[in-house]
C-alpha atoms as a PDB file:
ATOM      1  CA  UNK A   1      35.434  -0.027 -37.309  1.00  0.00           C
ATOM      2  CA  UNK A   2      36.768   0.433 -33.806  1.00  0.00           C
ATOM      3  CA  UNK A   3      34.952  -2.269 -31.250  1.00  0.00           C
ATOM      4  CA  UNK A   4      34.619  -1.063 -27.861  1.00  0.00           C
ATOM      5  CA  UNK A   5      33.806  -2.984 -25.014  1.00  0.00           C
ATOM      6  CA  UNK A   6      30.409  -4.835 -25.637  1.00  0.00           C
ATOM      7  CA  UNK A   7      28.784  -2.990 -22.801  1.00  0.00           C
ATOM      8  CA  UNK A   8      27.702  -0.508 -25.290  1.00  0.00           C
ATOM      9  CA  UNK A   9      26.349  -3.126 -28.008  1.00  0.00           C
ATOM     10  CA  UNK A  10      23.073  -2.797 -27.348  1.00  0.00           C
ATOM     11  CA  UNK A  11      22.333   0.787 -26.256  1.00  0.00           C
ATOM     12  CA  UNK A  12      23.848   4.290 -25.474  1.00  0.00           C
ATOM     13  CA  UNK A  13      24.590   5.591 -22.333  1.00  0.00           C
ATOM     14  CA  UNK A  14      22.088   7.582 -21.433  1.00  0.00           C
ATOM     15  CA  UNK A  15      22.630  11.129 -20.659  1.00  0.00           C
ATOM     16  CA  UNK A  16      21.228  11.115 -17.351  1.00  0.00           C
ATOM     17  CA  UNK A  17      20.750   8.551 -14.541  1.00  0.00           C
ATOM     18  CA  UNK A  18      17.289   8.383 -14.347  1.00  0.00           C
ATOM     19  CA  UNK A  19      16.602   5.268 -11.492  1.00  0.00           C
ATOM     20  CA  UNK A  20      15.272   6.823  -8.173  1.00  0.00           C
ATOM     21  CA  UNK A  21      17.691   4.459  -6.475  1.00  0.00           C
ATOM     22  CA  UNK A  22      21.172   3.763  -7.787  1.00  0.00           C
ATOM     23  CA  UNK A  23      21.738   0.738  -6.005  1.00  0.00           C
ATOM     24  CA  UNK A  24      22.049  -2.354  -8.175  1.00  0.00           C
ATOM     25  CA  UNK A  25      24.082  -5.026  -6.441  1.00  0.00           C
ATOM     26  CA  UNK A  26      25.188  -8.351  -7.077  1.00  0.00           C
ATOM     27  CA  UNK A  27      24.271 -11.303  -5.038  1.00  0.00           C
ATOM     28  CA  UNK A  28      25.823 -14.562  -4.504  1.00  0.00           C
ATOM     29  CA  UNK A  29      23.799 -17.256  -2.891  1.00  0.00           C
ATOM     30  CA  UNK A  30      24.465 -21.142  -2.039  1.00  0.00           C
ATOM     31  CA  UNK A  31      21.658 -22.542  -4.201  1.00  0.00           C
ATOM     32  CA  UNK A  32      22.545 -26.429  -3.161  1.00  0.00           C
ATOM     33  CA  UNK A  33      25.707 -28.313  -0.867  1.00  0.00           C
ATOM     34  CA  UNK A  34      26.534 -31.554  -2.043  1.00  0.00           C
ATOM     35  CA  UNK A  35      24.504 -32.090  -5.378  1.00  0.00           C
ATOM     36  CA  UNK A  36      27.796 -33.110  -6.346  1.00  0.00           C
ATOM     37  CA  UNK A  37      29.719 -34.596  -3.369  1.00  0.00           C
ATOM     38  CA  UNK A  38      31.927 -32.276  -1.423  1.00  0.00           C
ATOM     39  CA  UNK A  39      31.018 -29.337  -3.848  1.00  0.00           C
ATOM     40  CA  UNK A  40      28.590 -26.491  -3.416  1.00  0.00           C
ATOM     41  CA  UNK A  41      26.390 -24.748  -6.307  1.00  0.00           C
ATOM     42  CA  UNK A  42      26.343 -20.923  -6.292  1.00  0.00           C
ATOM     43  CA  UNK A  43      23.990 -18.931  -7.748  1.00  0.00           C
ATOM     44  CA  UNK A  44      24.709 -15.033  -8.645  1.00  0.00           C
ATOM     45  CA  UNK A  45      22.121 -12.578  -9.197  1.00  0.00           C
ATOM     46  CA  UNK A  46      21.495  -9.233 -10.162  1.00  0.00           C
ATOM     47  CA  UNK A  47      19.459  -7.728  -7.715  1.00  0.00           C
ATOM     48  CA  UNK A  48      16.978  -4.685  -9.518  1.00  0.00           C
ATOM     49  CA  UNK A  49      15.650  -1.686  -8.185  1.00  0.00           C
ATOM     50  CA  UNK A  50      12.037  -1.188 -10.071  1.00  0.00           C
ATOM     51  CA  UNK A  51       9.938  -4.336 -10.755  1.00  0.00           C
ATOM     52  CA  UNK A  52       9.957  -3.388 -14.555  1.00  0.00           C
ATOM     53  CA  UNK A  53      14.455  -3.126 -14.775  1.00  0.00           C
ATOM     54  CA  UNK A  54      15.128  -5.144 -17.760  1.00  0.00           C
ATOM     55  CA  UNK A  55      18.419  -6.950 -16.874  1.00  0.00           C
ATOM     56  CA  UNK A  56      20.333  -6.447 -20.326  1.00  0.00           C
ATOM     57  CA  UNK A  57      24.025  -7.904 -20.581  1.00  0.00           C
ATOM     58  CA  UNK A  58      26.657  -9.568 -18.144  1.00  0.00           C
ATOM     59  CA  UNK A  59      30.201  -8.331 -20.347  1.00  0.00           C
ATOM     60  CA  UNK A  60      33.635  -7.185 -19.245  1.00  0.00           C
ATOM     61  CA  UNK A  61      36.524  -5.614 -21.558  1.00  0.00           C
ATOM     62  CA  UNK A  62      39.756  -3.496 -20.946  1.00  0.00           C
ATOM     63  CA  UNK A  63      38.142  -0.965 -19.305  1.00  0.00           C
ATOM     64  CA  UNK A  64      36.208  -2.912 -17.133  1.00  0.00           C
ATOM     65  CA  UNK A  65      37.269  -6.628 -16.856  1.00  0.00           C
ATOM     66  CA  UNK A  66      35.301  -9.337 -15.874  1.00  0.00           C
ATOM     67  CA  UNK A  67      37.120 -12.318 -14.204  1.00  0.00           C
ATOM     68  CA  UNK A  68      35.256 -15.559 -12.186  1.00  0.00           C
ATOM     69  CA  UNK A  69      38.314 -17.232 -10.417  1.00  0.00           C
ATOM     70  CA  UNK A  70      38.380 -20.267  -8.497  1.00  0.00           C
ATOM     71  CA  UNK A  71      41.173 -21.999  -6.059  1.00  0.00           C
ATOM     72  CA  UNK A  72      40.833 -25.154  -8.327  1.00  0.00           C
ATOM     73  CA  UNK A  73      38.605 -24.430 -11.060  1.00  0.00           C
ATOM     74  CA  UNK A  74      34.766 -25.062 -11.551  1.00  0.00           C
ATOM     75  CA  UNK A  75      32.358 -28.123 -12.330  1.00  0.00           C
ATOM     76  CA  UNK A  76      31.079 -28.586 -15.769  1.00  0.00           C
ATOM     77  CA  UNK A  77      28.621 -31.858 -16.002  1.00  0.00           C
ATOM     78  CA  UNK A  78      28.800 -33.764 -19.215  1.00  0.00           C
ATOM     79  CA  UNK A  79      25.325 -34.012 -19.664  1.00  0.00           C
ATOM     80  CA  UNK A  80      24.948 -29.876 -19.169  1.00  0.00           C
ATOM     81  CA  UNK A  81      25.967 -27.123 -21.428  1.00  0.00           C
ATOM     82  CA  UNK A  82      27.463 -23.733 -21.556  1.00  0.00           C
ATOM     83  CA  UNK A  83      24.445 -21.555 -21.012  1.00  0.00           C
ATOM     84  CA  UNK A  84      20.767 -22.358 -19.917  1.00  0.00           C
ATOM     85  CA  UNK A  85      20.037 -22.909 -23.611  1.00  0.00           C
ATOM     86  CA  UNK A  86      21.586 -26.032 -23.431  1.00  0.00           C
ATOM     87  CA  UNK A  87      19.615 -27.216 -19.904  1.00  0.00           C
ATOM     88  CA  UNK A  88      17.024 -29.385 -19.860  1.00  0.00           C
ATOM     89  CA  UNK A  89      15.645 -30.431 -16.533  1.00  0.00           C
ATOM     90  CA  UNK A  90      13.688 -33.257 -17.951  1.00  0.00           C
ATOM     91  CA  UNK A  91      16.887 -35.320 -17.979  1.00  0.00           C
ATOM     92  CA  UNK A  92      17.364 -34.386 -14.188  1.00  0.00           C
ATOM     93  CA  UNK A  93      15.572 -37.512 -12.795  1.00  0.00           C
ATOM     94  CA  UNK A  94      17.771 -39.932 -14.829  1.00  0.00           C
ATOM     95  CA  UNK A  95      21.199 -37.602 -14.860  1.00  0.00           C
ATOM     96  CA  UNK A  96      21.217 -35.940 -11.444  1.00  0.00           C
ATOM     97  CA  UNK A  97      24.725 -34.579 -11.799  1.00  0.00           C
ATOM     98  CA  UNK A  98      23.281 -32.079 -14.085  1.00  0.00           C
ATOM     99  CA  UNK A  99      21.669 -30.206 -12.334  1.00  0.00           C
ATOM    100  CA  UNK A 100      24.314 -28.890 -10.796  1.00  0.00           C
ATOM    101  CA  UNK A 101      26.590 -27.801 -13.954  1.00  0.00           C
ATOM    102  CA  UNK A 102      27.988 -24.683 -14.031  1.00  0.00           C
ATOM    103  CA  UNK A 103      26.201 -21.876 -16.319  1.00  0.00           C
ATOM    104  CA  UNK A 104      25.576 -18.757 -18.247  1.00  0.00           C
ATOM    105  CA  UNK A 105      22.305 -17.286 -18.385  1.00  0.00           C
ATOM    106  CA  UNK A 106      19.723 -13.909 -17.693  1.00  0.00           C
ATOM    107  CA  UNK A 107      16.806 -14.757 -15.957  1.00  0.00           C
ATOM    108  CA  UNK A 108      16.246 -18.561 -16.863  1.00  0.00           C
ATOM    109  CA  UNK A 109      17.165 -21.815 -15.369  1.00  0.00           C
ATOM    110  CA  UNK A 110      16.840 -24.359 -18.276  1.00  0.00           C
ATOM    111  CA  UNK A 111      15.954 -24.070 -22.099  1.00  0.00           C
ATOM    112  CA  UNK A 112      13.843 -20.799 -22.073  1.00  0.00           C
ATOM    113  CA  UNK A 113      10.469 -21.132 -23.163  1.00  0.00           C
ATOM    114  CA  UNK A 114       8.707 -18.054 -25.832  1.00  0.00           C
ATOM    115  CA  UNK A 115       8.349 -15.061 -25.116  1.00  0.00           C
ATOM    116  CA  UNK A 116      11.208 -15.576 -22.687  1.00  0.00           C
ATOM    117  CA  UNK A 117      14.571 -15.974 -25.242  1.00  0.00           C
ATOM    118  CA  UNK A 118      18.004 -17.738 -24.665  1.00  0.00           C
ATOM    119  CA  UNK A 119      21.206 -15.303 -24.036  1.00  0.00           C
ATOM    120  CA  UNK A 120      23.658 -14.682 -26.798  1.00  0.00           C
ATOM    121  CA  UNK A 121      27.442 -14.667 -26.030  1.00  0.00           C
ATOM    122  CA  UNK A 122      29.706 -13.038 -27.681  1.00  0.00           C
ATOM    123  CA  UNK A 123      33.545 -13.974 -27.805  1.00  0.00           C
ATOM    124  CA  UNK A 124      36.986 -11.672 -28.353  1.00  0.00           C
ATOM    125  CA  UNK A 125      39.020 -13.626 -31.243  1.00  0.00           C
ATOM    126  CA  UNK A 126      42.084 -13.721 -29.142  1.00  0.00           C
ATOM    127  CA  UNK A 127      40.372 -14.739 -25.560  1.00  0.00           C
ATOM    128  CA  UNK A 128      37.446 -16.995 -25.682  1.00  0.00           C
ATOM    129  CA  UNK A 129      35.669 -17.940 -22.253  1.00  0.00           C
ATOM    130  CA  UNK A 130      32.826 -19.597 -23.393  1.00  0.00           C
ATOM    131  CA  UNK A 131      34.260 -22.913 -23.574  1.00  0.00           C
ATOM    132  CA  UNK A 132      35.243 -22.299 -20.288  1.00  0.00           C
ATOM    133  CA  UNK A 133      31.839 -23.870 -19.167  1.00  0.00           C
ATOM    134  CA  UNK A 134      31.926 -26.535 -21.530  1.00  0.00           C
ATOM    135  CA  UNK A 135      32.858 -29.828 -20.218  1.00  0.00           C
ATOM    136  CA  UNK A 136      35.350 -31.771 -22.230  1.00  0.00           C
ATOM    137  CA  UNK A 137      36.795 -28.615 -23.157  1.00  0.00           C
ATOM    138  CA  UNK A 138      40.825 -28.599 -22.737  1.00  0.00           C
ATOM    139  CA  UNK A 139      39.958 -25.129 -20.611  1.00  0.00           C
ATOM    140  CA  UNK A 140      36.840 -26.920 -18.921  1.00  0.00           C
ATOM    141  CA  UNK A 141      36.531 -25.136 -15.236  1.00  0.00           C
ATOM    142  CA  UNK A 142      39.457 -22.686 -15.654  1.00  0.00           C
ATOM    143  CA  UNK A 143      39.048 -19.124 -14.457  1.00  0.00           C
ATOM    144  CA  UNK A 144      36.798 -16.926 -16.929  1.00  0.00           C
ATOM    145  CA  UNK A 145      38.576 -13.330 -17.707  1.00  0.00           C
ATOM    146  CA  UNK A 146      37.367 -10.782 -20.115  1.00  0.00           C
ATOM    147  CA  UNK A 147      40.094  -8.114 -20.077  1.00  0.00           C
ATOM    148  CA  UNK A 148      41.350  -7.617 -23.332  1.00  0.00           C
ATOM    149  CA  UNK A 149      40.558  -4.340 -25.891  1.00  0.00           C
ATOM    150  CA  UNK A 150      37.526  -6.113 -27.625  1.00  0.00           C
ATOM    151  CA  UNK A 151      35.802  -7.977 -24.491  1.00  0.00           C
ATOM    152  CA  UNK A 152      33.281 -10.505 -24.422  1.00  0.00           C
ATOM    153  CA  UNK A 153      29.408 -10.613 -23.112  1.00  0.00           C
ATOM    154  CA  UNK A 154      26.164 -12.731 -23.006  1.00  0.00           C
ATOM    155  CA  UNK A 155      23.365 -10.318 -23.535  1.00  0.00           C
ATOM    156  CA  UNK A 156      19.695 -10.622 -24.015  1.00  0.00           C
ATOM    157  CA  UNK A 157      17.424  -8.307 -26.618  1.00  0.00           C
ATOM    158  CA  UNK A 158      15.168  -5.867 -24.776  1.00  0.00           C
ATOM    159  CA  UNK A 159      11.954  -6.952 -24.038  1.00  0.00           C
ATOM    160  CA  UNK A 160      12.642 -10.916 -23.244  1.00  0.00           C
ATOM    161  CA  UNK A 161      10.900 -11.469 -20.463  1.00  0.00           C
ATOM    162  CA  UNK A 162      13.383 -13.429 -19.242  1.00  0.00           C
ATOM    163  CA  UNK A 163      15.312 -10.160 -17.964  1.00  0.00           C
ATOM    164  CA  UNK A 164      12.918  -8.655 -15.538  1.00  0.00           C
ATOM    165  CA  UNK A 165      13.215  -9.463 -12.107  1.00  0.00           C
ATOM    166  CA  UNK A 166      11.257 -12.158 -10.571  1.00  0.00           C
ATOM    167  CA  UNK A 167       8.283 -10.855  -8.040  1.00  0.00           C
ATOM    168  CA  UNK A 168       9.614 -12.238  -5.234  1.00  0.00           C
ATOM    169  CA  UNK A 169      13.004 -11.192  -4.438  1.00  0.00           C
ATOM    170  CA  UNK A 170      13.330  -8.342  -7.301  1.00  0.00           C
ATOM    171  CA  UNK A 171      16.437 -10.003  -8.756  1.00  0.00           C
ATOM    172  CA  UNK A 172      17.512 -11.597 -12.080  1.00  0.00           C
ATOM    173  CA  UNK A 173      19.816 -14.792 -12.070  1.00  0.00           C
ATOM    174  CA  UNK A 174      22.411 -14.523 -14.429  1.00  0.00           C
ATOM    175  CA  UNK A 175      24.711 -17.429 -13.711  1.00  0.00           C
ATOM    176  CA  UNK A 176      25.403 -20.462 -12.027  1.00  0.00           C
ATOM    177  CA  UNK A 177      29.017 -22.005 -10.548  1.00  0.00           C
ATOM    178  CA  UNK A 178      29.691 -25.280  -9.025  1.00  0.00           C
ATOM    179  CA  UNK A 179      33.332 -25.405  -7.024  1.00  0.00           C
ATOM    180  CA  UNK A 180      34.417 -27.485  -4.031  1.00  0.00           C
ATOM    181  CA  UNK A 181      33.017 -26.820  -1.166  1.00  0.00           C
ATOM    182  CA  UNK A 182      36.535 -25.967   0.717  1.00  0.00           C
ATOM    183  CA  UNK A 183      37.485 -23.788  -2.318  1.00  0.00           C
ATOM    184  CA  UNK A 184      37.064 -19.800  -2.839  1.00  0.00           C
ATOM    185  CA  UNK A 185      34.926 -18.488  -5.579  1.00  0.00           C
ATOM    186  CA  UNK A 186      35.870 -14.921  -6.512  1.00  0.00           C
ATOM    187  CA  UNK A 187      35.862 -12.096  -9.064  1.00  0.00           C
ATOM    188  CA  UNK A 188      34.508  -9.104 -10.836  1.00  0.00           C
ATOM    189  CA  UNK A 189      31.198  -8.833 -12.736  1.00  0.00           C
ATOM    190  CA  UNK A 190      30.179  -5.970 -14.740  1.00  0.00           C
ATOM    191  CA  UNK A 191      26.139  -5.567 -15.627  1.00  0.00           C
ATOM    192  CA  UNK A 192      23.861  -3.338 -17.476  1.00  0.00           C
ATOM    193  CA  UNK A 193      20.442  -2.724 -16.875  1.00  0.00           C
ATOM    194  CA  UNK A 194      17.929  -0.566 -18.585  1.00  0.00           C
ATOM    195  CA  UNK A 195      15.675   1.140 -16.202  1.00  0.00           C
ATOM    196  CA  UNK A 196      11.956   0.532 -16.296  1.00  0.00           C
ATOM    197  CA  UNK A 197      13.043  -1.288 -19.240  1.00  0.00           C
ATOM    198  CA  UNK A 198      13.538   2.160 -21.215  1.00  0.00           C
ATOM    199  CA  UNK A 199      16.678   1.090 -23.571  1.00  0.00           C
ATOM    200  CA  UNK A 200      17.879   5.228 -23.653  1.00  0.00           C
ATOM    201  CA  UNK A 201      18.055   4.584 -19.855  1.00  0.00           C
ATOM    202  CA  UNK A 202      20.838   2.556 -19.698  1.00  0.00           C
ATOM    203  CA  UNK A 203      23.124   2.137 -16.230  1.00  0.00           C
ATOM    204  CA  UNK A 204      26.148   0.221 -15.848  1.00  0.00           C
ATOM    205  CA  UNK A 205      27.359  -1.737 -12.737  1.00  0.00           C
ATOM    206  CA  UNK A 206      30.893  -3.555 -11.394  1.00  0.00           C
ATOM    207  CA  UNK A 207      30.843  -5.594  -8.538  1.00  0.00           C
ATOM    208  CA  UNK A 208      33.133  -7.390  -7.157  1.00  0.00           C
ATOM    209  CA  UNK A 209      32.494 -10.746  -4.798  1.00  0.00           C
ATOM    210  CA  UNK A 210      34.387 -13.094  -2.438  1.00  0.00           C
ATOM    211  CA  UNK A 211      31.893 -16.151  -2.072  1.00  0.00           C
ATOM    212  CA  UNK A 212      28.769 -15.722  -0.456  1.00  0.00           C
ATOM    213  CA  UNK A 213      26.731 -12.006   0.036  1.00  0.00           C
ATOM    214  CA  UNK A 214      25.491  -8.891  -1.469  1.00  0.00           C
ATOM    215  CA  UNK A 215      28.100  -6.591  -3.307  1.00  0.00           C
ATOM    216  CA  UNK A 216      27.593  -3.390  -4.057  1.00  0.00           C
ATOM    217  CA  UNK A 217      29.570  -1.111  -6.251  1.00  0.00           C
ATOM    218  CA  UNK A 218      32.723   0.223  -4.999  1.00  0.00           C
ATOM    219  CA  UNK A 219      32.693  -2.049  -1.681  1.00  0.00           C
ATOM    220  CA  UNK A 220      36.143  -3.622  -0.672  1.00  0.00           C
ATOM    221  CA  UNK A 221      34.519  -7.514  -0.584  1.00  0.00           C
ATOM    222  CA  UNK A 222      36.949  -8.982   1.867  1.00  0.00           C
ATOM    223  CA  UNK A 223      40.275  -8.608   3.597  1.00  0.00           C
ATOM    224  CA  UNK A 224      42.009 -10.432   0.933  1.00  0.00           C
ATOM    225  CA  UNK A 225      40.955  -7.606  -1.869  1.00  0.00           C
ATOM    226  CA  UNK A 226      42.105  -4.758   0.685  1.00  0.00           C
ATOM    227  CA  UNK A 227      45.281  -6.591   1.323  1.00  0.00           C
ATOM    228  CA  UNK A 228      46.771  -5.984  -2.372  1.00  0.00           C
ATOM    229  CA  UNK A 229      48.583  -2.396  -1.795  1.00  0.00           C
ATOM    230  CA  UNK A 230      50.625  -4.498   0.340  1.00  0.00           C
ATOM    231  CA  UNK A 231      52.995  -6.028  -2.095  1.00  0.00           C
ATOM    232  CA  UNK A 232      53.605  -5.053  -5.565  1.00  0.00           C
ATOM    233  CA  UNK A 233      56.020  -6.670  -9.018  1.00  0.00           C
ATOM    234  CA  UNK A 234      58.307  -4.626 -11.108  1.00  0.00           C
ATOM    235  CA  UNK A 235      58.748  -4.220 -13.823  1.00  0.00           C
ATOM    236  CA  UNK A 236      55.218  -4.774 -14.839  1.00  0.00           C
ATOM    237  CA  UNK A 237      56.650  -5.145 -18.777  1.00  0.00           C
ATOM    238  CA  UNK A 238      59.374  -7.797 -19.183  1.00  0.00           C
ATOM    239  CA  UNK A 239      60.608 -10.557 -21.619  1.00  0.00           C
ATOM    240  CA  UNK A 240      62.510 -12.268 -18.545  1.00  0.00           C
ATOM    241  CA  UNK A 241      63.029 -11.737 -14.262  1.00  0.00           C
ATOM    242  CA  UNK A 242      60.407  -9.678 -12.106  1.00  0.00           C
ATOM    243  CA  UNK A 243      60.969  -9.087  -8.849  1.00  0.00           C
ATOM    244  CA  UNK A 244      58.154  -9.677  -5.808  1.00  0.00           C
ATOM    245  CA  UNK A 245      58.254  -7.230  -2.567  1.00  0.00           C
ATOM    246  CA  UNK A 246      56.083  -7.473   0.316  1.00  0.00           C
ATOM    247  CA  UNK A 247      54.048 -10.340   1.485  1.00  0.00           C
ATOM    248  CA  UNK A 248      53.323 -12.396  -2.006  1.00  0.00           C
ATOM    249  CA  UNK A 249      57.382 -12.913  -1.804  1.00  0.00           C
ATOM    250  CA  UNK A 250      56.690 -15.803   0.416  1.00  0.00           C
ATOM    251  CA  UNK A 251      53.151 -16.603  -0.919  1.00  0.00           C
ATOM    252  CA  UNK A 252      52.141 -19.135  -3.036  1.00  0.00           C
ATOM    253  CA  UNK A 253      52.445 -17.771  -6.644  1.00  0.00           C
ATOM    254  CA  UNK A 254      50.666 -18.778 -10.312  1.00  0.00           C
ATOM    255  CA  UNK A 255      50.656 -17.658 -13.650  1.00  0.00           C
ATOM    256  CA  UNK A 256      47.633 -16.893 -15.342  1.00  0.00           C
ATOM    257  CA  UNK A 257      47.396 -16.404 -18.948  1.00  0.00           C
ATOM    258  CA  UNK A 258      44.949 -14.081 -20.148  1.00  0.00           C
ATOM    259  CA  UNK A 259      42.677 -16.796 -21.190  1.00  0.00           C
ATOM    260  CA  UNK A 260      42.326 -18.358 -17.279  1.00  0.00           C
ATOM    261  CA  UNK A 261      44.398 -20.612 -17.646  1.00  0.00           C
ATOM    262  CA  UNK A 262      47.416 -21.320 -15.400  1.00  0.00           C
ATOM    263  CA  UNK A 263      50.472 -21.488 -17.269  1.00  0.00           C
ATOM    264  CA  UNK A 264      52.887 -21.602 -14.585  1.00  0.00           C
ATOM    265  CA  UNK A 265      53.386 -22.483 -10.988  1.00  0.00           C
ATOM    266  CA  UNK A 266      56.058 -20.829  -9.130  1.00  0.00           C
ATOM    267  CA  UNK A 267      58.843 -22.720  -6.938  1.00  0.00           C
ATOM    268  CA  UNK A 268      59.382 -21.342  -3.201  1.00  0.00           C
ATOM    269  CA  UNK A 269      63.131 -20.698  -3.970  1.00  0.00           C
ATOM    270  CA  UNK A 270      61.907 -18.632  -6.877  1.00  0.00           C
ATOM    271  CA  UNK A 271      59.273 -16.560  -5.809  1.00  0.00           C
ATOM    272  CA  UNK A 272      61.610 -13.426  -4.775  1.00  0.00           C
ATOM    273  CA  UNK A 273      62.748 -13.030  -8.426  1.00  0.00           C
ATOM    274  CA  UNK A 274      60.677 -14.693 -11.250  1.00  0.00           C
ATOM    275  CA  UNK A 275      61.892 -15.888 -14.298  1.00  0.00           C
ATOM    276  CA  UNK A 276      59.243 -15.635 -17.010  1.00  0.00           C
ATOM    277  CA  UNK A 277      60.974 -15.810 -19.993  1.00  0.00           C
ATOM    278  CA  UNK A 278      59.478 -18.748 -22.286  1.00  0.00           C
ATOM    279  CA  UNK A 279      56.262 -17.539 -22.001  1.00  0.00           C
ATOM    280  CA  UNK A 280      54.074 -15.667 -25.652  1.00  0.00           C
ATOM    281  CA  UNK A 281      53.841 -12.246 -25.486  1.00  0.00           C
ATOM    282  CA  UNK A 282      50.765 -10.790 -23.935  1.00  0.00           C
ATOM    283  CA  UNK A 283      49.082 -10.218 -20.523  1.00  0.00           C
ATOM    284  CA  UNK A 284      49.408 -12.332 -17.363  1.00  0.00           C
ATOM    285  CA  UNK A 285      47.864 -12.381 -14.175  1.00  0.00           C
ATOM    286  CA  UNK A 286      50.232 -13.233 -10.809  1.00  0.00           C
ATOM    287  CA  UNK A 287      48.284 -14.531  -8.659  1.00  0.00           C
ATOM    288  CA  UNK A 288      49.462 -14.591  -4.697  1.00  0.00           C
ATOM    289  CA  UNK A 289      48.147 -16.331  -1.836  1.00  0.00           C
ATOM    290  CA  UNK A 290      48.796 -16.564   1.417  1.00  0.00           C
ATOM    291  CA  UNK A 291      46.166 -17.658   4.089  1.00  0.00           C
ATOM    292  CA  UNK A 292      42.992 -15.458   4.200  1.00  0.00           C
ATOM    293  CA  UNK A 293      44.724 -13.551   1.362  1.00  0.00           C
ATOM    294  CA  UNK A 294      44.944 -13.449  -1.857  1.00  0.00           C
ATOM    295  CA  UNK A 295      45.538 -11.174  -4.463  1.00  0.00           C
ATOM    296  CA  UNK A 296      46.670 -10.243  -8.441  1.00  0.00           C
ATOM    297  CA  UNK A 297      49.190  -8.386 -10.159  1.00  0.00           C
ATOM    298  CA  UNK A 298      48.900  -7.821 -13.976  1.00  0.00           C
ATOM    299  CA  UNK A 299      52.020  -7.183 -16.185  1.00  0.00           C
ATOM    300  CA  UNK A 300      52.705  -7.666 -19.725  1.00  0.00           C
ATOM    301  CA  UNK A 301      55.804 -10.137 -21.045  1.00  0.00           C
ATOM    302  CA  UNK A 302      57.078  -8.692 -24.432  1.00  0.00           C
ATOM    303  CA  UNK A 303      58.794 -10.430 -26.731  1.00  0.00           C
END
């Protein structure tokens, strides 16, 4: 059985686009400053067009990766859990801290109540991300990345009630992040929605974000995303040296495994030429930044 990307899990693609207005976004709001000192609590939404858009599945794969990356990583409260299943306000009044852990969801805040339903997430056997929001987890707070051929999502079954926009501001939350205040918070989510809740009316949406705003599909989010044709690594397949041109030759430089993780920091005397030999085969990030910029390169070590 072949396993494509997860986006397709739960429906077909439709054969037409059938929503009046194409515009499904993703917003990124400051939900609370200091609920944990010096950090700030981020909520990101989907924002719908019709009041009956059933917000199906947050996923990312291959084809269209999914990565939440942080300058220092992300909060993860020991009294919280991975996903709004595990939330339950109740212990708020005597755990504060909790409330601001960091979070999977669609559409609820805390333990969902019937009819609404908690979200399901689904892992690839070679990258796992789920943990990532797990505190006491050795990958606790690292970057989340869904990039490889199988992919990962959380997805809820059609007709939850949980995935309909709220009245209000016509938008579904879908997760929650928790970084220092001073830090960056930015990525790539990919969404699908079923319009008017019709599952043969399925759409499909990639937005990227740079902290705080509305991002739209196919939007440059910030002068640190357009800066990337500005430097480039060859060869982008090696078992040993790469060598940097342009501006991320005098950045500062990190390895990222394909799991989020850092696996390697890189000297200033060695960031014209990079020696990556030691490392398992498979795909890396290299991550450069310098200033307002920042920026990634992907390239493969074999073995």
């Amino acid at each position: 059985m072949k396993i494509r990307p997860f986006a397709l899990l739960l429906a077909a693609l439709p054969a037409s686009l059938l929503a009046q207005n194409l515009d499904y976004c993703l917003t990124v709001e400051a939900h609370a400053i200091d609920g944990i000192d010096g950090m700030t609590t981020y909520r990101f939404y989907v924002d719908a067009v019709n009041p009956t858009d059933f917000v199906g599945a947050v996923y990312g794969d291959a084809m269209s990766p999914l990565a939440i990356r942080t300058s220092n990583g992300f909060y993860n409260d020991e009294f919280g859990g991975s996903s709004t299943a595990e939330i339950n306000p109740a212990i708020f009044s005597a755990m504060p801290s909790a409330e601001f852990d960091s979070w999977f969801t669609i559409g609820s805040e805390s333990i969902p109540v019937p009819p609404a339903m908690a979200v399901t997430a689904i892992e690839s056997p070679t990258q796992s991300w789920v943990s990532h929001f797990a505190a006491g987890a050795a990958e606790s707070g690292t970057d989340v990345v869904m990039d490889d051929a199988i992919g990962g999502i959380w997805f809820l079954m059609n007709g939850a009630v949980n995935g309909l926009p709220d009245a209000t501001n016509l938008r579904v939350l879908v997760m929650q992040v928790t970084v220092p205040t001073a830090d960056d918070l930015w990525g790539t989510l990919n969404f699908q929605v079923f319009v008017e809740g019709d599952p043969s009316a399925m759409e499909t949406r990639t937005c990227s974000f740079n902290g705080e705003g509305t991002f739209c599909p196919g939007e440059q989010v910030s002068v640190a995303e357009a800066a990337d044709v500005q430097w480039n690594v060859f060869p982008t397949a090696t078992s040993g040296a790469v060598t940097l041109t342009g501006w991320a030759a005098s950045a500062e430089l990190v390895v990222v495994s394909a799991s989020g993780q850092i696996v390697r920091t890189v000297p200033a005397a060695l960031r014209n030429t990079l020696d990556l030999s030691g490392l398992p085969t498979g795909w890396y990030s290299l991550v450069a930044t310098d200033g307002a910029r920042r920026s990634t390169r992907r390239l493969f070590i074999t073995e």
